[in-house]
C-alpha atoms as a PDB file:
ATOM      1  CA  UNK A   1     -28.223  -5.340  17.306  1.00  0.00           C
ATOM      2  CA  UNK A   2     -29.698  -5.307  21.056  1.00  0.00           C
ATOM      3  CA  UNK A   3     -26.624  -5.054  23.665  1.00  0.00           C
ATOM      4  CA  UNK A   4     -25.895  -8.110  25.902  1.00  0.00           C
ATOM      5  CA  UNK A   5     -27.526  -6.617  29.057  1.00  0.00           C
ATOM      6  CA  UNK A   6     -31.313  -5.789  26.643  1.00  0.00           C
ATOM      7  CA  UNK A   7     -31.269 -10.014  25.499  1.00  0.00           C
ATOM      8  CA  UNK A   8     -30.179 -12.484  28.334  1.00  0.00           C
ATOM      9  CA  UNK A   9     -32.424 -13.959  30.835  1.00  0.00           C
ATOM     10  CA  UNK A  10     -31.747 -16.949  32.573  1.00  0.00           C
ATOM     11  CA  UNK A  11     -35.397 -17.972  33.376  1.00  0.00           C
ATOM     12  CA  UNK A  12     -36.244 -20.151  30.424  1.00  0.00           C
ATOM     13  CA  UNK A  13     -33.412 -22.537  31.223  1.00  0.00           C
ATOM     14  CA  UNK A  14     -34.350 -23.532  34.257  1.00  0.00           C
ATOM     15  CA  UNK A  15     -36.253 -26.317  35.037  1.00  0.00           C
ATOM     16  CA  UNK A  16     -34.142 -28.864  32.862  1.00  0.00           C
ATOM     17  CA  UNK A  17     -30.896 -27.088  35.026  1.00  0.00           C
ATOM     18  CA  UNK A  18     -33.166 -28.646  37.799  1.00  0.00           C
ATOM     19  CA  UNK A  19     -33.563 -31.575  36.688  1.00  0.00           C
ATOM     20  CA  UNK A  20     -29.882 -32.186  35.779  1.00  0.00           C
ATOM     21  CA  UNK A  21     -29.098 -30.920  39.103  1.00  0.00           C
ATOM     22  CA  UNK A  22     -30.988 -33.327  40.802  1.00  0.00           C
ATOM     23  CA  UNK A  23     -30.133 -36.305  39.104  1.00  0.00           C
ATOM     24  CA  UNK A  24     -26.515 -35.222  39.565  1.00  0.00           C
ATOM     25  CA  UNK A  25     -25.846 -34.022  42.985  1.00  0.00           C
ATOM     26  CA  UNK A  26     -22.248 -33.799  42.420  1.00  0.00           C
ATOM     27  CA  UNK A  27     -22.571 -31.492  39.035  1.00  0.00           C
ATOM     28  CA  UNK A  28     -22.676 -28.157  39.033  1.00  0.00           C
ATOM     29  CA  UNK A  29     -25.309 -26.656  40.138  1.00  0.00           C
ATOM     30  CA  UNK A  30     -27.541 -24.314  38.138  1.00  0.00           C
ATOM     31  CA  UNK A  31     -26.026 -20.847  39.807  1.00  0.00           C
ATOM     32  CA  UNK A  32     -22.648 -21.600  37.870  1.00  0.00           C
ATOM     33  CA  UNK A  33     -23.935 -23.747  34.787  1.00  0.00           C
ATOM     34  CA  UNK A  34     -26.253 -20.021  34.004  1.00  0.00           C
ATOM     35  CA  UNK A  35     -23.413 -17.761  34.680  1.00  0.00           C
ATOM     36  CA  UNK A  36     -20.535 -19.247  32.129  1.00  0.00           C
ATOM     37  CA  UNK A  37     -20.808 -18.207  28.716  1.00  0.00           C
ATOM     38  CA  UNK A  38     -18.284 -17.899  25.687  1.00  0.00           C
ATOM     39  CA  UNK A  39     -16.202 -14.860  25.222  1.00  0.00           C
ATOM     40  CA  UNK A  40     -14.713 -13.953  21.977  1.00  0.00           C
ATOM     41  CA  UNK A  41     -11.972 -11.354  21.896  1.00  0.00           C
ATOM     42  CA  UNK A  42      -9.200 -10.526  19.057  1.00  0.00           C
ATOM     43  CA  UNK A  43      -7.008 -13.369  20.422  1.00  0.00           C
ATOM     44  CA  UNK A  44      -9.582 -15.873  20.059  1.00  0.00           C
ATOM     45  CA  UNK A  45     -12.435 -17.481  21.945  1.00  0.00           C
ATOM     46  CA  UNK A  46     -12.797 -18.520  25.885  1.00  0.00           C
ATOM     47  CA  UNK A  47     -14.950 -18.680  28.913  1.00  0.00           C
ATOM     48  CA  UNK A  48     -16.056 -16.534  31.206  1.00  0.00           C
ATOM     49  CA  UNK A  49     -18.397 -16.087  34.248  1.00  0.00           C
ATOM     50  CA  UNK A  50     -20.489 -14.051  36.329  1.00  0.00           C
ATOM     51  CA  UNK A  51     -20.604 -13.752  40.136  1.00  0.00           C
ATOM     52  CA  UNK A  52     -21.897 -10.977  42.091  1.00  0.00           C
ATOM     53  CA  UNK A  53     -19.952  -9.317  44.950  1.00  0.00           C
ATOM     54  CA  UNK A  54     -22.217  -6.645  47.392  1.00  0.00           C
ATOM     55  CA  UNK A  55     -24.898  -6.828  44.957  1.00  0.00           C
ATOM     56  CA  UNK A  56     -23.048  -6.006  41.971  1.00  0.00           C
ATOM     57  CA  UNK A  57     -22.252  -7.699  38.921  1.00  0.00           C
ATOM     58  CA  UNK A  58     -18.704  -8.641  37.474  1.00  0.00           C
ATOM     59  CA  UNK A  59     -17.521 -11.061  35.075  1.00  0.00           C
ATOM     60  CA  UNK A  60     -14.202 -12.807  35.081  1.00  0.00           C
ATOM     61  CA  UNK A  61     -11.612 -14.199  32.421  1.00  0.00           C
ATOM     62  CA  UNK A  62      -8.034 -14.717  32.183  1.00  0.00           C
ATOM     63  CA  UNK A  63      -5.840 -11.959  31.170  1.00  0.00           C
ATOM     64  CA  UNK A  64      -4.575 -13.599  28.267  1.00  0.00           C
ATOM     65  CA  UNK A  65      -7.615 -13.570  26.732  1.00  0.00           C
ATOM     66  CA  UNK A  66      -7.607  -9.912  26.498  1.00  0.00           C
ATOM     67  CA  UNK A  67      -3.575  -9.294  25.779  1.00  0.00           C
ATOM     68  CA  UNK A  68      -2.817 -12.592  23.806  1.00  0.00           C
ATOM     69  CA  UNK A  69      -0.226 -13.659  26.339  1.00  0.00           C
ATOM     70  CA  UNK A  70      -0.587 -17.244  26.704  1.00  0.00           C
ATOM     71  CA  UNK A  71       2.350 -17.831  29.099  1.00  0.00           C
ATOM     72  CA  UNK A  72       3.778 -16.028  31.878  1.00  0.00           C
ATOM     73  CA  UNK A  73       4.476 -12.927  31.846  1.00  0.00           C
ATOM     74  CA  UNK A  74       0.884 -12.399  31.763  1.00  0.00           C
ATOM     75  CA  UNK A  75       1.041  -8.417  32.736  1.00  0.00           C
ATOM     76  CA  UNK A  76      -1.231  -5.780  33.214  1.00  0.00           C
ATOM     77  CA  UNK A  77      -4.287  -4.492  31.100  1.00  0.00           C
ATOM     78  CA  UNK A  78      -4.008  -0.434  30.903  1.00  0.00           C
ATOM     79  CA  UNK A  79      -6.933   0.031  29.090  1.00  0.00           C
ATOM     80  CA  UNK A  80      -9.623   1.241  31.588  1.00  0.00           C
ATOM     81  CA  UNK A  81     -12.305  -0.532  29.197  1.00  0.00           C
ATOM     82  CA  UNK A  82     -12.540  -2.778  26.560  1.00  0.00           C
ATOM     83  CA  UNK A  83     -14.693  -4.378  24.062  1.00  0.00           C
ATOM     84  CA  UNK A  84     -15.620  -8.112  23.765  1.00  0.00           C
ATOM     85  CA  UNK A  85     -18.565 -10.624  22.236  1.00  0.00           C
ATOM     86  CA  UNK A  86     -20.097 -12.517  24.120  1.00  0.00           C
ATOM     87  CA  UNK A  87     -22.369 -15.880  22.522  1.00  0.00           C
ATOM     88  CA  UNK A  88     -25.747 -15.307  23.165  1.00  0.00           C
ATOM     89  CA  UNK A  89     -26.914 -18.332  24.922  1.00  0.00           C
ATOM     90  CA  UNK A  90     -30.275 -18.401  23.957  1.00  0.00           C
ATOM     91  CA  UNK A  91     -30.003 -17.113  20.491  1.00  0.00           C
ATOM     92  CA  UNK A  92     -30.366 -19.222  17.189  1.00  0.00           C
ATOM     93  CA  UNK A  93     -26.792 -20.439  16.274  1.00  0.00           C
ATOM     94  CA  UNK A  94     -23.689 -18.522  16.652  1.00  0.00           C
ATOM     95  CA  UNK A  95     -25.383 -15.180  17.988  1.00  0.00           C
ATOM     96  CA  UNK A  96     -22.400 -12.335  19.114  1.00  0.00           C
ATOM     97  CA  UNK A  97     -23.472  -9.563  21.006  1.00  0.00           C
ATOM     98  CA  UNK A  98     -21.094  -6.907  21.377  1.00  0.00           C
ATOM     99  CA  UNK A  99     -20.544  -6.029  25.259  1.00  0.00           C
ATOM    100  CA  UNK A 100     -17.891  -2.960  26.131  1.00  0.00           C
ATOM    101  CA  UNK A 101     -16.597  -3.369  29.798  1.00  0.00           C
ATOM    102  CA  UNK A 102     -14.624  -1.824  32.373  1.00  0.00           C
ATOM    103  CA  UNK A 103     -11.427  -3.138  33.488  1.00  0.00           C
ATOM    104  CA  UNK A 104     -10.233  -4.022  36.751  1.00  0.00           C
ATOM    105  CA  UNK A 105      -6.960  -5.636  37.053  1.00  0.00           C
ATOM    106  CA  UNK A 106      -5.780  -7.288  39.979  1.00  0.00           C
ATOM    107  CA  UNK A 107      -2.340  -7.002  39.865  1.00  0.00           C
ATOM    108  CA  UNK A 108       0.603  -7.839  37.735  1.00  0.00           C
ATOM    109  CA  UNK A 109       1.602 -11.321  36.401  1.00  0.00           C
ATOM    110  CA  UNK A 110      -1.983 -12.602  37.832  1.00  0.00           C
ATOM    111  CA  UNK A 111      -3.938 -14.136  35.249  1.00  0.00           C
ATOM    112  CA  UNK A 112      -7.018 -13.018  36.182  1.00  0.00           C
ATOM    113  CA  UNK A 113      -8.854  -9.871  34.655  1.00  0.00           C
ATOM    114  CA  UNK A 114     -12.150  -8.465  36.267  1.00  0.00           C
ATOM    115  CA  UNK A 115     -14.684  -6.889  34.218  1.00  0.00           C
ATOM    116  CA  UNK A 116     -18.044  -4.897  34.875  1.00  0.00           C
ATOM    117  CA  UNK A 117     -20.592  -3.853  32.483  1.00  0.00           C
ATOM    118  CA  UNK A 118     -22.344  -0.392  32.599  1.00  0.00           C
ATOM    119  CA  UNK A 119     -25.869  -1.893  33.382  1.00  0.00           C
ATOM    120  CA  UNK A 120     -26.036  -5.822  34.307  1.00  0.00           C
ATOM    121  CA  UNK A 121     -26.255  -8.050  31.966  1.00  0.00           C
ATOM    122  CA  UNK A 122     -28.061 -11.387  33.422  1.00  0.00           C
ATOM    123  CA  UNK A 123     -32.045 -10.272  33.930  1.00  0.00           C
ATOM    124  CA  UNK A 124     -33.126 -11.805  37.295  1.00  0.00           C
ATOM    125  CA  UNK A 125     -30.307 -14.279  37.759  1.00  0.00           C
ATOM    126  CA  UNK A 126     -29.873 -16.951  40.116  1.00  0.00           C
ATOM    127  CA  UNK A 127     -27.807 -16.199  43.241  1.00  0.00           C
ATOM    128  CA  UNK A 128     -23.957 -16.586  42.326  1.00  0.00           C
ATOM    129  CA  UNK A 129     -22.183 -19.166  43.993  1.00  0.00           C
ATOM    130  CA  UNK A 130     -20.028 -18.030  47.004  1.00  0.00           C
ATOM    131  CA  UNK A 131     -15.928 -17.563  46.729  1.00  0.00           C
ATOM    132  CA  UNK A 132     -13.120 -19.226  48.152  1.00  0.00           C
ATOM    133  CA  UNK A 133     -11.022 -22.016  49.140  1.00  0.00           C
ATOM    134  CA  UNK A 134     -12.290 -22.310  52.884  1.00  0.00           C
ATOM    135  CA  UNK A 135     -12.657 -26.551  53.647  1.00  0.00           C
ATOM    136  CA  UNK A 136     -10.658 -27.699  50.412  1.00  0.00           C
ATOM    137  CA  UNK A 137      -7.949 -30.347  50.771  1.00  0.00           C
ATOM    138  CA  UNK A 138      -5.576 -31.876  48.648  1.00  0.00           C
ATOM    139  CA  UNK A 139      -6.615 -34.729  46.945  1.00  0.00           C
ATOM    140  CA  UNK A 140     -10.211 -32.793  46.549  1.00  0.00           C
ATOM    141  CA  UNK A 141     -12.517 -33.683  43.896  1.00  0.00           C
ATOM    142  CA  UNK A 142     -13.566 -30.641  42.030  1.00  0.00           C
ATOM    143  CA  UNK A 143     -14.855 -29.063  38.316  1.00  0.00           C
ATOM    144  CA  UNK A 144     -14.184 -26.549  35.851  1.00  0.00           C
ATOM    145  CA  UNK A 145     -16.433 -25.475  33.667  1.00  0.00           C
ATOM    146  CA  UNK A 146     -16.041 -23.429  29.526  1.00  0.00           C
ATOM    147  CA  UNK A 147     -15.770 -23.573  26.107  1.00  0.00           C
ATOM    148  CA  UNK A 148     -12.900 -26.322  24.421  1.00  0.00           C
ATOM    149  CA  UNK A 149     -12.036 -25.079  21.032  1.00  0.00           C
ATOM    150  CA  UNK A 150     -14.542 -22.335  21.123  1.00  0.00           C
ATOM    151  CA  UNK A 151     -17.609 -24.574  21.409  1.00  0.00           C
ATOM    152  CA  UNK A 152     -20.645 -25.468  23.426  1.00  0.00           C
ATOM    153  CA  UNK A 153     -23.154 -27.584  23.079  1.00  0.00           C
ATOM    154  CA  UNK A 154     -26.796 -27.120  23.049  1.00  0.00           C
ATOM    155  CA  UNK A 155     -29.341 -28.112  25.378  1.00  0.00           C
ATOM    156  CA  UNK A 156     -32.893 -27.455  25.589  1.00  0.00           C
ATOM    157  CA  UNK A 157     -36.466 -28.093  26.534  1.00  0.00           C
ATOM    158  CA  UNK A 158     -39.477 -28.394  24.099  1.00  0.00           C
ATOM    159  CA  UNK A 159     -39.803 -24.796  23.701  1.00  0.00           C
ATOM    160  CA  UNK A 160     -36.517 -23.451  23.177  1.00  0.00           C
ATOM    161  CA  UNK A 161     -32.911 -24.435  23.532  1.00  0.00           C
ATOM    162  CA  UNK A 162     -29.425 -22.826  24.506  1.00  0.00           C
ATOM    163  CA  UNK A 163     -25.735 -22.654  25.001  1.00  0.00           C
ATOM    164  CA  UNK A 164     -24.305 -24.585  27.296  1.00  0.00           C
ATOM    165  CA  UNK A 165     -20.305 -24.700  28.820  1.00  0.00           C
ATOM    166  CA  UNK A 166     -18.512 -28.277  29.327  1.00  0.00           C
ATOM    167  CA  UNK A 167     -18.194 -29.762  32.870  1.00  0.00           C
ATOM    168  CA  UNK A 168     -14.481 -31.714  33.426  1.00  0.00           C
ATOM    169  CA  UNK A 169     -13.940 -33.129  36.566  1.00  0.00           C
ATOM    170  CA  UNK A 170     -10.373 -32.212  38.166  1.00  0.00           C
ATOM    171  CA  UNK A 171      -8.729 -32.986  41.601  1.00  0.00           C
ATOM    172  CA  UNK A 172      -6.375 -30.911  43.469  1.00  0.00           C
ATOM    173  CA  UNK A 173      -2.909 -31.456  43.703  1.00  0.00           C
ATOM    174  CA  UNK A 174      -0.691 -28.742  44.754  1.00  0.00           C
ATOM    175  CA  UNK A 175      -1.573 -25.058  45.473  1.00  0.00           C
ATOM    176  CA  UNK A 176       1.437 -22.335  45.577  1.00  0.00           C
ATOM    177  CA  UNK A 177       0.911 -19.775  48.598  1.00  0.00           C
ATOM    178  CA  UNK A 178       1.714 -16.841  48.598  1.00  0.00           C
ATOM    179  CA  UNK A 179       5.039 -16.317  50.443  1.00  0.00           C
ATOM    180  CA  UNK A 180       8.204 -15.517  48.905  1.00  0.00           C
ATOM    181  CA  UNK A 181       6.425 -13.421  46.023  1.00  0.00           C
ATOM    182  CA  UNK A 182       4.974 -16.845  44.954  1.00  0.00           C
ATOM    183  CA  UNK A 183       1.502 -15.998  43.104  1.00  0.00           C
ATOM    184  CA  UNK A 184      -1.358 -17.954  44.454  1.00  0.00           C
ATOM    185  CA  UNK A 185      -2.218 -20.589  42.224  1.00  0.00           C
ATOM    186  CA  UNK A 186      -3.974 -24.393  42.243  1.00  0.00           C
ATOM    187  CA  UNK A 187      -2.215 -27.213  40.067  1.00  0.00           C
ATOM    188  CA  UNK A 188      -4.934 -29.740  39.202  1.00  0.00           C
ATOM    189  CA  UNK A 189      -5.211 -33.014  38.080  1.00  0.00           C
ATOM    190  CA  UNK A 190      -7.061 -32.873  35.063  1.00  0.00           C
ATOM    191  CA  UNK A 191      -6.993 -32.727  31.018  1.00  0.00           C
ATOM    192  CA  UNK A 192      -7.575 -29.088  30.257  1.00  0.00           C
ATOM    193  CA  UNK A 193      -7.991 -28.259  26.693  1.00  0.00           C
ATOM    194  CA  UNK A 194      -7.839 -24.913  24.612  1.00  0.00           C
ATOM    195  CA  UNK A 195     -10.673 -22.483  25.270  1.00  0.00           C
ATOM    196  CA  UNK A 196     -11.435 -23.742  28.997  1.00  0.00           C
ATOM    197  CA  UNK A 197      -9.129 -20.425  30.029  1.00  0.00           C
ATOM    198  CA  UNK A 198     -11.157 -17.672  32.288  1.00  0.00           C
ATOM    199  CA  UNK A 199     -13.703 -20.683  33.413  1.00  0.00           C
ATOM    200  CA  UNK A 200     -13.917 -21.211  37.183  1.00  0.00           C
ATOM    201  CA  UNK A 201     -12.915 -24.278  39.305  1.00  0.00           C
ATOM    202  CA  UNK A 202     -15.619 -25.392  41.952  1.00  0.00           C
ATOM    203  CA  UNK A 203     -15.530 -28.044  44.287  1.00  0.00           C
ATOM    204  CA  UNK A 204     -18.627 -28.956  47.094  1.00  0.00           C
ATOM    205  CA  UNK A 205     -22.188 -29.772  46.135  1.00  0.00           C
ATOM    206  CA  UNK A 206     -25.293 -27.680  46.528  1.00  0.00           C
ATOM    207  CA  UNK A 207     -25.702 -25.657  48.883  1.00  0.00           C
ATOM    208  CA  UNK A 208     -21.767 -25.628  49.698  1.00  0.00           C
ATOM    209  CA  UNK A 209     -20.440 -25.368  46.305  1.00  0.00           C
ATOM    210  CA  UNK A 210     -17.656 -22.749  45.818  1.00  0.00           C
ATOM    211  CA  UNK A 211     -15.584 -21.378  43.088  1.00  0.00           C
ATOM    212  CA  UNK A 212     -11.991 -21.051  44.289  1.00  0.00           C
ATOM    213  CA  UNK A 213     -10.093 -20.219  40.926  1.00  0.00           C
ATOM    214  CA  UNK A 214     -10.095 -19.073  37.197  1.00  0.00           C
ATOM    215  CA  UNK A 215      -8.155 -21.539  34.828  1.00  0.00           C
ATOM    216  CA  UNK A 216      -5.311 -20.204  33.319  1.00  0.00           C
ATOM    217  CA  UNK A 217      -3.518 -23.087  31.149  1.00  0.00           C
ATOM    218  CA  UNK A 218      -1.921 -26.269  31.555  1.00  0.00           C
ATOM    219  CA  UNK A 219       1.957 -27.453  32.324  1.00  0.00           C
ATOM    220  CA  UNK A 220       3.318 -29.395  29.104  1.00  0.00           C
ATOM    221  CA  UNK A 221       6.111 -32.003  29.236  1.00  0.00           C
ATOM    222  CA  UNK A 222       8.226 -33.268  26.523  1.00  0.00           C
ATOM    223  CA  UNK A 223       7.518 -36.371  24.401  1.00  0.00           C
ATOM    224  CA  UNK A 224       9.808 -37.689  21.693  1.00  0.00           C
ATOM    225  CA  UNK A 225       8.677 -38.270  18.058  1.00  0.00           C
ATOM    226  CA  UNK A 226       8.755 -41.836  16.796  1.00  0.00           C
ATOM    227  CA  UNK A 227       9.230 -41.900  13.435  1.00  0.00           C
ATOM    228  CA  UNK A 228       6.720 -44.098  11.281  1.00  0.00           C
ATOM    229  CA  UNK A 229       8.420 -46.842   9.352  1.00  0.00           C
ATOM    230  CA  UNK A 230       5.317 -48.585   6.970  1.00  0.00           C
ATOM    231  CA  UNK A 231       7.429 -51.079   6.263  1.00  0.00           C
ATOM    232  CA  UNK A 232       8.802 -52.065   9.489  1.00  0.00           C
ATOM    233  CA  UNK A 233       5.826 -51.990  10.009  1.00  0.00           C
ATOM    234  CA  UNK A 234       4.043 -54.314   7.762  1.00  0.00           C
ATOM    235  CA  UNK A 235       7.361 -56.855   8.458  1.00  0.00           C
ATOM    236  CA  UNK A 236       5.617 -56.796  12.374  1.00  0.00           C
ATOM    237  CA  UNK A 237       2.507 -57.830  11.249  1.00  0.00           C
ATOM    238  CA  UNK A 238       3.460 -60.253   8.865  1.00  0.00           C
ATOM    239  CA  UNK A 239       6.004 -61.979  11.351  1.00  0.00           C
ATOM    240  CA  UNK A 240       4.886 -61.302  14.867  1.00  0.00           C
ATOM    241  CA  UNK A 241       6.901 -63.981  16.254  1.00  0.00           C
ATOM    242  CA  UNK A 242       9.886 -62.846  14.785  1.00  0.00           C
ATOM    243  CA  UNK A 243      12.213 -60.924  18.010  1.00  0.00           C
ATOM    244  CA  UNK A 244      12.747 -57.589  16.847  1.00  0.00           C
ATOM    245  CA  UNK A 245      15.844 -56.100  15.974  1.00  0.00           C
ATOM    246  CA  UNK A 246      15.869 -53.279  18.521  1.00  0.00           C
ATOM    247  CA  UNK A 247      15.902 -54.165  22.093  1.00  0.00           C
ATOM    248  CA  UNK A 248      12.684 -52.974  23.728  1.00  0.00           C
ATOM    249  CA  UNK A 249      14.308 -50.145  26.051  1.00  0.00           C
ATOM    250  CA  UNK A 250      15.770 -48.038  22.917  1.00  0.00           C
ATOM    251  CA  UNK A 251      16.038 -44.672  23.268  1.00  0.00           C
ATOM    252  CA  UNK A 252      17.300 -43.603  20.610  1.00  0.00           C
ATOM    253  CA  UNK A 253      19.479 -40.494  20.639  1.00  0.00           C
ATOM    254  CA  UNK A 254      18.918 -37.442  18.350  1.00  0.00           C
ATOM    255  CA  UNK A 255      14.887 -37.762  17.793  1.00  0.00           C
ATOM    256  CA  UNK A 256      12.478 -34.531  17.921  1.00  0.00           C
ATOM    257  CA  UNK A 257      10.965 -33.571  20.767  1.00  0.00           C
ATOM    258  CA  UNK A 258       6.997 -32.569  21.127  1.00  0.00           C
ATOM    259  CA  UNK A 259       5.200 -30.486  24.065  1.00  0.00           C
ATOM    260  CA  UNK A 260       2.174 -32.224  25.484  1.00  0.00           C
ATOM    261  CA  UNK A 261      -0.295 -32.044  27.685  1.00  0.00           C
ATOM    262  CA  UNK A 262       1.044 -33.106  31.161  1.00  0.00           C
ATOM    263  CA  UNK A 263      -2.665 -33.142  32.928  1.00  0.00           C
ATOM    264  CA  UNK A 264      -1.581 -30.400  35.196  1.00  0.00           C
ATOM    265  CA  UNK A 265      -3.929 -27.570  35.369  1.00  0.00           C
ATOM    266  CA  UNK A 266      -3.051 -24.179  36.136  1.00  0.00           C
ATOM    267  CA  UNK A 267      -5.384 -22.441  37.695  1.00  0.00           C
ATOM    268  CA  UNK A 268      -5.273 -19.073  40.068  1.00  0.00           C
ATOM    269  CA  UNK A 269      -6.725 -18.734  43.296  1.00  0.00           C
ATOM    270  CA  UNK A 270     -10.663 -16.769  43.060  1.00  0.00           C
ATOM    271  CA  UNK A 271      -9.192 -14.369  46.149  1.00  0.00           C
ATOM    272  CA  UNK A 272      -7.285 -11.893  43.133  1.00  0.00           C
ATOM    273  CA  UNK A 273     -10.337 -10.843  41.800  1.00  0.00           C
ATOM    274  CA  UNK A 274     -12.608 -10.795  44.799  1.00  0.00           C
ATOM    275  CA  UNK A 275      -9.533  -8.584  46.758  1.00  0.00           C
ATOM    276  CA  UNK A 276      -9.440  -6.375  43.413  1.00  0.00           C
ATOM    277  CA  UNK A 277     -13.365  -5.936  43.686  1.00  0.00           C
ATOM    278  CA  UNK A 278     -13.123  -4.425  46.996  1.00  0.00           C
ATOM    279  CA  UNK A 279     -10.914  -2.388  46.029  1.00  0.00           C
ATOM    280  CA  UNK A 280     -12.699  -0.814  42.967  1.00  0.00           C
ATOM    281  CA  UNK A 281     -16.421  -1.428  43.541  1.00  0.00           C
ATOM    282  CA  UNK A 282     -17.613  -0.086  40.430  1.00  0.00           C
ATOM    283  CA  UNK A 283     -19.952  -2.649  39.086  1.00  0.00           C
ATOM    284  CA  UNK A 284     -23.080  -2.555  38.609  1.00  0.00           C
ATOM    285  CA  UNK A 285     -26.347  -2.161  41.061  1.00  0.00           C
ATOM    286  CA  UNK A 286     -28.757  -4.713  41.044  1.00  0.00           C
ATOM    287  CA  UNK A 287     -32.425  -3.358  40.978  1.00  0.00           C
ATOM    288  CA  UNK A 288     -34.184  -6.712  40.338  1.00  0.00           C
ATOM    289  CA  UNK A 289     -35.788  -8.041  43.340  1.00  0.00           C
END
């Protein structure tokens, strides 16, 4: 099988990216919707996404996809390289092409996790979207972008169709600095769902859309289990009139307890892996013009 870097090109998928674009103008645009594609390690499957940084390409996950730690601590990666799949956008069905990557962490407990391929992998991409949280404000609109439950869905033109990540629209409602050994991470308002981790955050439209972080997970709060009664419950519909025998604020003592989703996103701030990039430029040339 052909390596990642030998099959992807971005070209064919553009002009219905333009059209969505344009009859959007708040969706992504096409320079983020090209670069996020599914990753599949040991652990499972997630998101992940390209940007390039002094002409070089890197891709970037969470950590946890790569050391199956799904809640703090996240870490460090030694491995200097490791092997994923990545979904071949534009092949028929489920197509996994093996990709074996160089790791840069950025630090530890930051789940974040820089990667760069020998030789690029996107052939003649568009221009990745620029990095940072420069003009955002609580309160923000933004979007994050990957792969719930380790699916996509397919779009297309009459020639040939492809892989495409799930938009879900987000605002911002805290961020954590960085002071007192705080990390740096973005709480949004949004539903997050399983397989959205390593997917970027942007907010601004075309051409001042940004990315400003990688989704992590999501805070969970506790709900109590109501146990089903059938016939209580059939007695309810039969006499609706009837006052019930519990009063209506009972909160009853002793029941099990459930984590849910709270619809806080947890998501940490873009500047880990761009900082760690500077630090260790080793990605990959680009010799496309």
């Amino acid at each position: 099988m052909r390596s990642l870097g030998r099959c992807l090109a971005v070209s064919s998928v553009l002009v219905l990216l333009d059209f969505i674009v344009f009859a959007q103008p708040t969706m992504p645009t096409s320079n983020v919707l090209t670069r996020v594609l599914m990753v599949q390690s040991q652990y499972g499957r997630g998101s992940i996404f390209s940007i390039d940084v002094d002409q070089r390409e890197y891709w970037i996950t969470a950590k946890h996809l790569l050391n199956g730690r799904l809640h703090p601590p996240y870490g460090v990666i030694g491995a200097k390289s490791i092997a994923l799949k990545i979904l071949n956008p534009i092949g028929e069905g489920e197509q996994w092409l093996p990709e074996t990557f160089s790791v840069i962490d950025p630090g530890d407990d930051i789940d974040i996790v820089v990667l760069a391929p020998a030789t690029p992998i996107l052939s003649n991409p568009i221009p990745s979207l620029a990095t940072g949280a420069d003009q955002l404000f609580l309160g923000e609109d933004c979007e994050f972008l990957g792969f719930p439950y380790g699916g996509g869905w397919r779009a297309g033109t009459s020639l040939q169709s492809f892989w495409m990540p799930f938009v879900k629209h987000c605002t911002v409602s805290a961020f954590w600095g960085n002071s007192f050994g705080i990390k740096k991470v973005w709480v949004l308002d949004g539903i997050n769902n399983e397989g959205f981790s390593g997917g970027p955050v942007i907010f601004g439209t075309s051409p001042q859309q940004r990315i400003f972080a990688v989704v992590s997970g999501y805070y969970t709060e506790p709900v109590e289990v109501v146990p089903f009664d059938s016939a209580k419950l059939n007695h309810e519909k039969k006499y609706h009139d009837e006052p019930s025998s519990q009063p209506a604020n009972d909160n009853a003592h002793g029941r099990e307890k459930v984590n849910v989703n709270s619809g806080f996103i947890v998501a940490f701030d873009i500047s880990y892996a761009i900082d760690a990039i500077k630090k260790n430029p080793i990605g990959p040339l680009r010799t496309e013009k």
